[in-house]
N, C-alpha and C. Protein backbone atom coordinates (compact mmCIF):
# COMPACT_ATOMS: atom_id res chain seq x y z
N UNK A 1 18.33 10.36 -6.55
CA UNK A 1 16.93 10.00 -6.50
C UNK A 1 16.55 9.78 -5.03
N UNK A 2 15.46 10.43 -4.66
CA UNK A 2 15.07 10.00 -3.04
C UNK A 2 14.06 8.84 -3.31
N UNK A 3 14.22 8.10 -3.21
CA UNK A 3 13.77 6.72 -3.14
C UNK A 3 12.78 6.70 -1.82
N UNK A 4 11.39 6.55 -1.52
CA UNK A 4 10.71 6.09 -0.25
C UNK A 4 11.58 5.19 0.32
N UNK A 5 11.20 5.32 1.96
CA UNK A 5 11.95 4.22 2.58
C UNK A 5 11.79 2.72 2.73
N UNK A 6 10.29 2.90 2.29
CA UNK A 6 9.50 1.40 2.35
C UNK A 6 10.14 0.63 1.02
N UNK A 7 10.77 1.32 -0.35
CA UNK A 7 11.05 1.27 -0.96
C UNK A 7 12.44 0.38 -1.24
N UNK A 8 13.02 0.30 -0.07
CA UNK A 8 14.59 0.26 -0.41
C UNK A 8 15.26 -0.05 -1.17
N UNK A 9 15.02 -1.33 -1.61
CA UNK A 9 16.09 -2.45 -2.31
C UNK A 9 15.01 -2.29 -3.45
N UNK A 10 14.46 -0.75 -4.26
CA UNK A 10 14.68 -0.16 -5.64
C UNK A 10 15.17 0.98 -5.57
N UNK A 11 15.19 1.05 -6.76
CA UNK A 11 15.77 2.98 -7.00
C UNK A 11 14.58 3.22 -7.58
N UNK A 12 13.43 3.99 -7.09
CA UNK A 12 12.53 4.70 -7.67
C UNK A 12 12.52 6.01 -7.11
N UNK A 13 11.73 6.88 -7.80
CA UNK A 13 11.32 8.43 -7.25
C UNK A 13 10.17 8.51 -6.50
N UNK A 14 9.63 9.07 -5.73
CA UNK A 14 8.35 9.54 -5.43
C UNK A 14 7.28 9.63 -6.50
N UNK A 15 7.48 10.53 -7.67
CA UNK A 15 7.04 10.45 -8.91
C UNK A 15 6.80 9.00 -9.40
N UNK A 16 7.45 8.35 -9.58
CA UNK A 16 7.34 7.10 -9.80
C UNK A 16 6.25 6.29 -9.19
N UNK A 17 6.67 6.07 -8.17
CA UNK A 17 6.20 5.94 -7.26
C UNK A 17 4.39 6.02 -7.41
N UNK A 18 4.47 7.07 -6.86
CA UNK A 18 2.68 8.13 -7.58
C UNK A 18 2.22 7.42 -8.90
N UNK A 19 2.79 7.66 -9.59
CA UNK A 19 2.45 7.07 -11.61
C UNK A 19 1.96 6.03 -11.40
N UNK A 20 2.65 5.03 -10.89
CA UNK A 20 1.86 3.88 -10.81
C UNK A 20 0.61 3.57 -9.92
N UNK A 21 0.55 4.36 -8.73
CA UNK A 21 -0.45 4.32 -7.90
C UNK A 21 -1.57 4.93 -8.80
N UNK A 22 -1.32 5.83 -9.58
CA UNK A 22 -2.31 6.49 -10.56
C UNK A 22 -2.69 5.67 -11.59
N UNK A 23 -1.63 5.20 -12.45
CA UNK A 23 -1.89 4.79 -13.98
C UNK A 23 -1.58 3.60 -14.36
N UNK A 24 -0.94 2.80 -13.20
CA UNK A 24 -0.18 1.55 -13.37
C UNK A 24 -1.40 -0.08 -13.79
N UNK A 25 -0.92 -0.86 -14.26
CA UNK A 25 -1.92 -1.70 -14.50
C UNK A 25 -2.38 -2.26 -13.07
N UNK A 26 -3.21 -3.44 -12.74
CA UNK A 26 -3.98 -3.88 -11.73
C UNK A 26 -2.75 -4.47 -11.03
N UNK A 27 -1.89 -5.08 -11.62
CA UNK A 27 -0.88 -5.96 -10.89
C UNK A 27 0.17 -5.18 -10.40
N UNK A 28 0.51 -4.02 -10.88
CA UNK A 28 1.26 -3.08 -10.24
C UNK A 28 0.75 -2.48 -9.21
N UNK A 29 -0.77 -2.00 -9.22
CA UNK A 29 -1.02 -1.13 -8.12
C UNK A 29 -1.38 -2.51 -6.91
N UNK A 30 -1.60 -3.55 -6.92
CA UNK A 30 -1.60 -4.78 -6.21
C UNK A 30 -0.48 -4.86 -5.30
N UNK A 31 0.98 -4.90 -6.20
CA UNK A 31 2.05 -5.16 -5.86
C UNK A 31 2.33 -3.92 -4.59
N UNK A 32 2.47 -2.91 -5.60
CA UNK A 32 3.12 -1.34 -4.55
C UNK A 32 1.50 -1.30 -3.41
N UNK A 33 0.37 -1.21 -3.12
CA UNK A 33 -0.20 -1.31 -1.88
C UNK A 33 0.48 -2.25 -1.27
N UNK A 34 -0.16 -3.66 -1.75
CA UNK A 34 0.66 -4.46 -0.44
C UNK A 34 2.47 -3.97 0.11
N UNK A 35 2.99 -3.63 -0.43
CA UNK A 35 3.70 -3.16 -0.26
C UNK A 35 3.80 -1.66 0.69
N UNK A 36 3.48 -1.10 0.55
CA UNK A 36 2.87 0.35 1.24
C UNK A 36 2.55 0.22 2.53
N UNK A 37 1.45 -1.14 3.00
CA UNK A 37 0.97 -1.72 4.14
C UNK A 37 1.18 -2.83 4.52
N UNK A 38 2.53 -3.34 4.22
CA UNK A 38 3.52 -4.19 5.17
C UNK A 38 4.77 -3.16 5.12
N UNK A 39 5.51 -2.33 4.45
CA UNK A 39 6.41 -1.57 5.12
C UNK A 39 6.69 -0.41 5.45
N UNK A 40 5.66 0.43 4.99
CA UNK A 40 5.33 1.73 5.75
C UNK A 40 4.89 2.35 7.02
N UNK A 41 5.61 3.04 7.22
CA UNK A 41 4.79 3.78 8.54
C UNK A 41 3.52 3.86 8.82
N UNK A 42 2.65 3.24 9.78
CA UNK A 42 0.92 3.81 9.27
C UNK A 42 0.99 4.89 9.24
N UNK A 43 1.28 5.66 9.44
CA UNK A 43 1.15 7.01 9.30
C UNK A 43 1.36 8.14 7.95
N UNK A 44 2.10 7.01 7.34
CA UNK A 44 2.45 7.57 5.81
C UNK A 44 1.85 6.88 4.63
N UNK A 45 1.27 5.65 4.97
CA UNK A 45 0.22 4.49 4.16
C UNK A 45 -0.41 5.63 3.41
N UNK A 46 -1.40 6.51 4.55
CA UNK A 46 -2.80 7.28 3.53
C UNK A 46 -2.02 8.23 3.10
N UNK A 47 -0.51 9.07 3.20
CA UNK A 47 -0.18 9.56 2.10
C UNK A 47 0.29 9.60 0.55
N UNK A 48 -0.56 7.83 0.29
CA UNK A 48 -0.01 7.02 -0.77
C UNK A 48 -0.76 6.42 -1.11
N UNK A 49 -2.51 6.17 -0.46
CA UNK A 49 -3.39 5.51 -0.60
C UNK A 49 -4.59 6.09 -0.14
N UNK A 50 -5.59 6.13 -0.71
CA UNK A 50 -6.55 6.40 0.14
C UNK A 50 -7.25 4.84 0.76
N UNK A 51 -8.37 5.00 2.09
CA UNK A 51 -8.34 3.85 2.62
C UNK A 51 -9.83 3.46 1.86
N UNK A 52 -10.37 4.42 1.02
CA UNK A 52 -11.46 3.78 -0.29
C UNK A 52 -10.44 2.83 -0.77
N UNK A 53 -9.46 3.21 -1.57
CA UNK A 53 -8.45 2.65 -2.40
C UNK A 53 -8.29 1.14 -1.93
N UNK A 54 -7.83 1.01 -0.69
CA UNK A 54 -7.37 -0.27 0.66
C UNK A 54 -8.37 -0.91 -0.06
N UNK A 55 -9.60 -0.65 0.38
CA UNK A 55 -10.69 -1.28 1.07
C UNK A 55 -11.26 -2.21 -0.52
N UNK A 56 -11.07 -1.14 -1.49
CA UNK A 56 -11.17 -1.83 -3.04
C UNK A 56 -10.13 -2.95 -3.50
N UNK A 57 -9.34 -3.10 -3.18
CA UNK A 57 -8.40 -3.49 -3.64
C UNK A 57 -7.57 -4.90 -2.73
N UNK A 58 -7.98 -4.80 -1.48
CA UNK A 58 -7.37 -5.45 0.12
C UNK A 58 -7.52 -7.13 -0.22
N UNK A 59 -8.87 -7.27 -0.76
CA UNK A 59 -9.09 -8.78 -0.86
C UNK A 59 -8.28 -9.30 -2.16
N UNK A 60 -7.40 -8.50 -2.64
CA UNK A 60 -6.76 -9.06 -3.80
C UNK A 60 -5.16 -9.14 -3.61
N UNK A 61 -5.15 -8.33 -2.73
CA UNK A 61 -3.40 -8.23 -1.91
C UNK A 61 -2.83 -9.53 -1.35
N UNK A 62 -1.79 -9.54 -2.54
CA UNK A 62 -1.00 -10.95 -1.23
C UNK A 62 -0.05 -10.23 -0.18
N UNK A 63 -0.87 -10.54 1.24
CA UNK A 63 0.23 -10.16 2.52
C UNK A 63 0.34 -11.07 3.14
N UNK A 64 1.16 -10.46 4.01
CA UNK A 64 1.70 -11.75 5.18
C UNK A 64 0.94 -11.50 6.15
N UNK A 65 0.65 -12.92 6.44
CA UNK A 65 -0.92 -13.21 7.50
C UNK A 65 -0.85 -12.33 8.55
N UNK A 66 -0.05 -11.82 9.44
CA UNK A 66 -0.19 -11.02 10.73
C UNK A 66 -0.38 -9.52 9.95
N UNK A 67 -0.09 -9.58 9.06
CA UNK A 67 -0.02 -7.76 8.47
C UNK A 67 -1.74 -7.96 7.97
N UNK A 68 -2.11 -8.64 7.03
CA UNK A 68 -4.00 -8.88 6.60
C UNK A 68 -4.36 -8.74 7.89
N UNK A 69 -4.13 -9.86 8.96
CA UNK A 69 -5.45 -10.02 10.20
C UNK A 69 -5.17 -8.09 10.71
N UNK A 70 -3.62 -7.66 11.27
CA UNK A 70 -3.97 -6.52 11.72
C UNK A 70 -4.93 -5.27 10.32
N UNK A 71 -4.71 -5.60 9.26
CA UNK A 71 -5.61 -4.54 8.64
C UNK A 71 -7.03 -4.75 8.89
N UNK A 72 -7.06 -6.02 8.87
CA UNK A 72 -8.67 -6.60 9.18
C UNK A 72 -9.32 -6.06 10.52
N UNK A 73 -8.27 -6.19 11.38
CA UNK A 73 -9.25 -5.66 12.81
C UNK A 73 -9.10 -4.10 12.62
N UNK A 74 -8.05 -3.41 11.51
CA UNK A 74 -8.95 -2.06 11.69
C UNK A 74 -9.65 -1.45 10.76
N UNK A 75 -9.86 -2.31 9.79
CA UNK A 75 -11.06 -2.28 9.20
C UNK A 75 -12.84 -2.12 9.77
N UNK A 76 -12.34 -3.09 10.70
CA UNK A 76 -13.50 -3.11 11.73
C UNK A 76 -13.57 -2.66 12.91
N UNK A 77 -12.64 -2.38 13.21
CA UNK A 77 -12.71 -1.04 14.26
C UNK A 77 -12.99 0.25 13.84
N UNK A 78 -12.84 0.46 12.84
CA UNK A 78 -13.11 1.45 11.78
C UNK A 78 -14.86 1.71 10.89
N UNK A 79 -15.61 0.31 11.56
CA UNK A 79 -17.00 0.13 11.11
C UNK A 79 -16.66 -0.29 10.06
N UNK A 80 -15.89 -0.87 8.94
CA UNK A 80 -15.96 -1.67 7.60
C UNK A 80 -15.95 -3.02 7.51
């Protein structure tokens, strides 16, 4: 199984992965964003999210305070 790297300490698929970003209940897709945007590459975040998606969903994410404030300033560097 290629497991994402942000992923580590599970064994999931990519597929997997996806399903839930698609079909998963509210607390799953909660869980795997915050997740996505505290250990992903930025650069690989929007291949797993769109930043509509973020932006719906951001005020409900539990992160760790330096990871929120940096999404926050580019939120708004971003005009949002």
């Amino acid at each position: 199984m290629n497991t994402p790297y942000f992923l580590w300490d599970y064994d999931w698929s990519e597929s997997k992965l996806r399903r839930i970003l698609k079909k998963g209940d509210e607390y799953q897709k909660r869980w795997l964003i915050a997740r996505i945007l505290e250990s992903a590459k930025f650069d690989d975040v929007f291949k797993y999210v769109s930043l509509k998606e973020i932006l719906e969903i951001f005020p409900r994410l539990k992160l760790k305070p330096p990871i929120r404030e940096a999404w926050e300033r580019a939120f708004k560097a971003w005009g949002y």
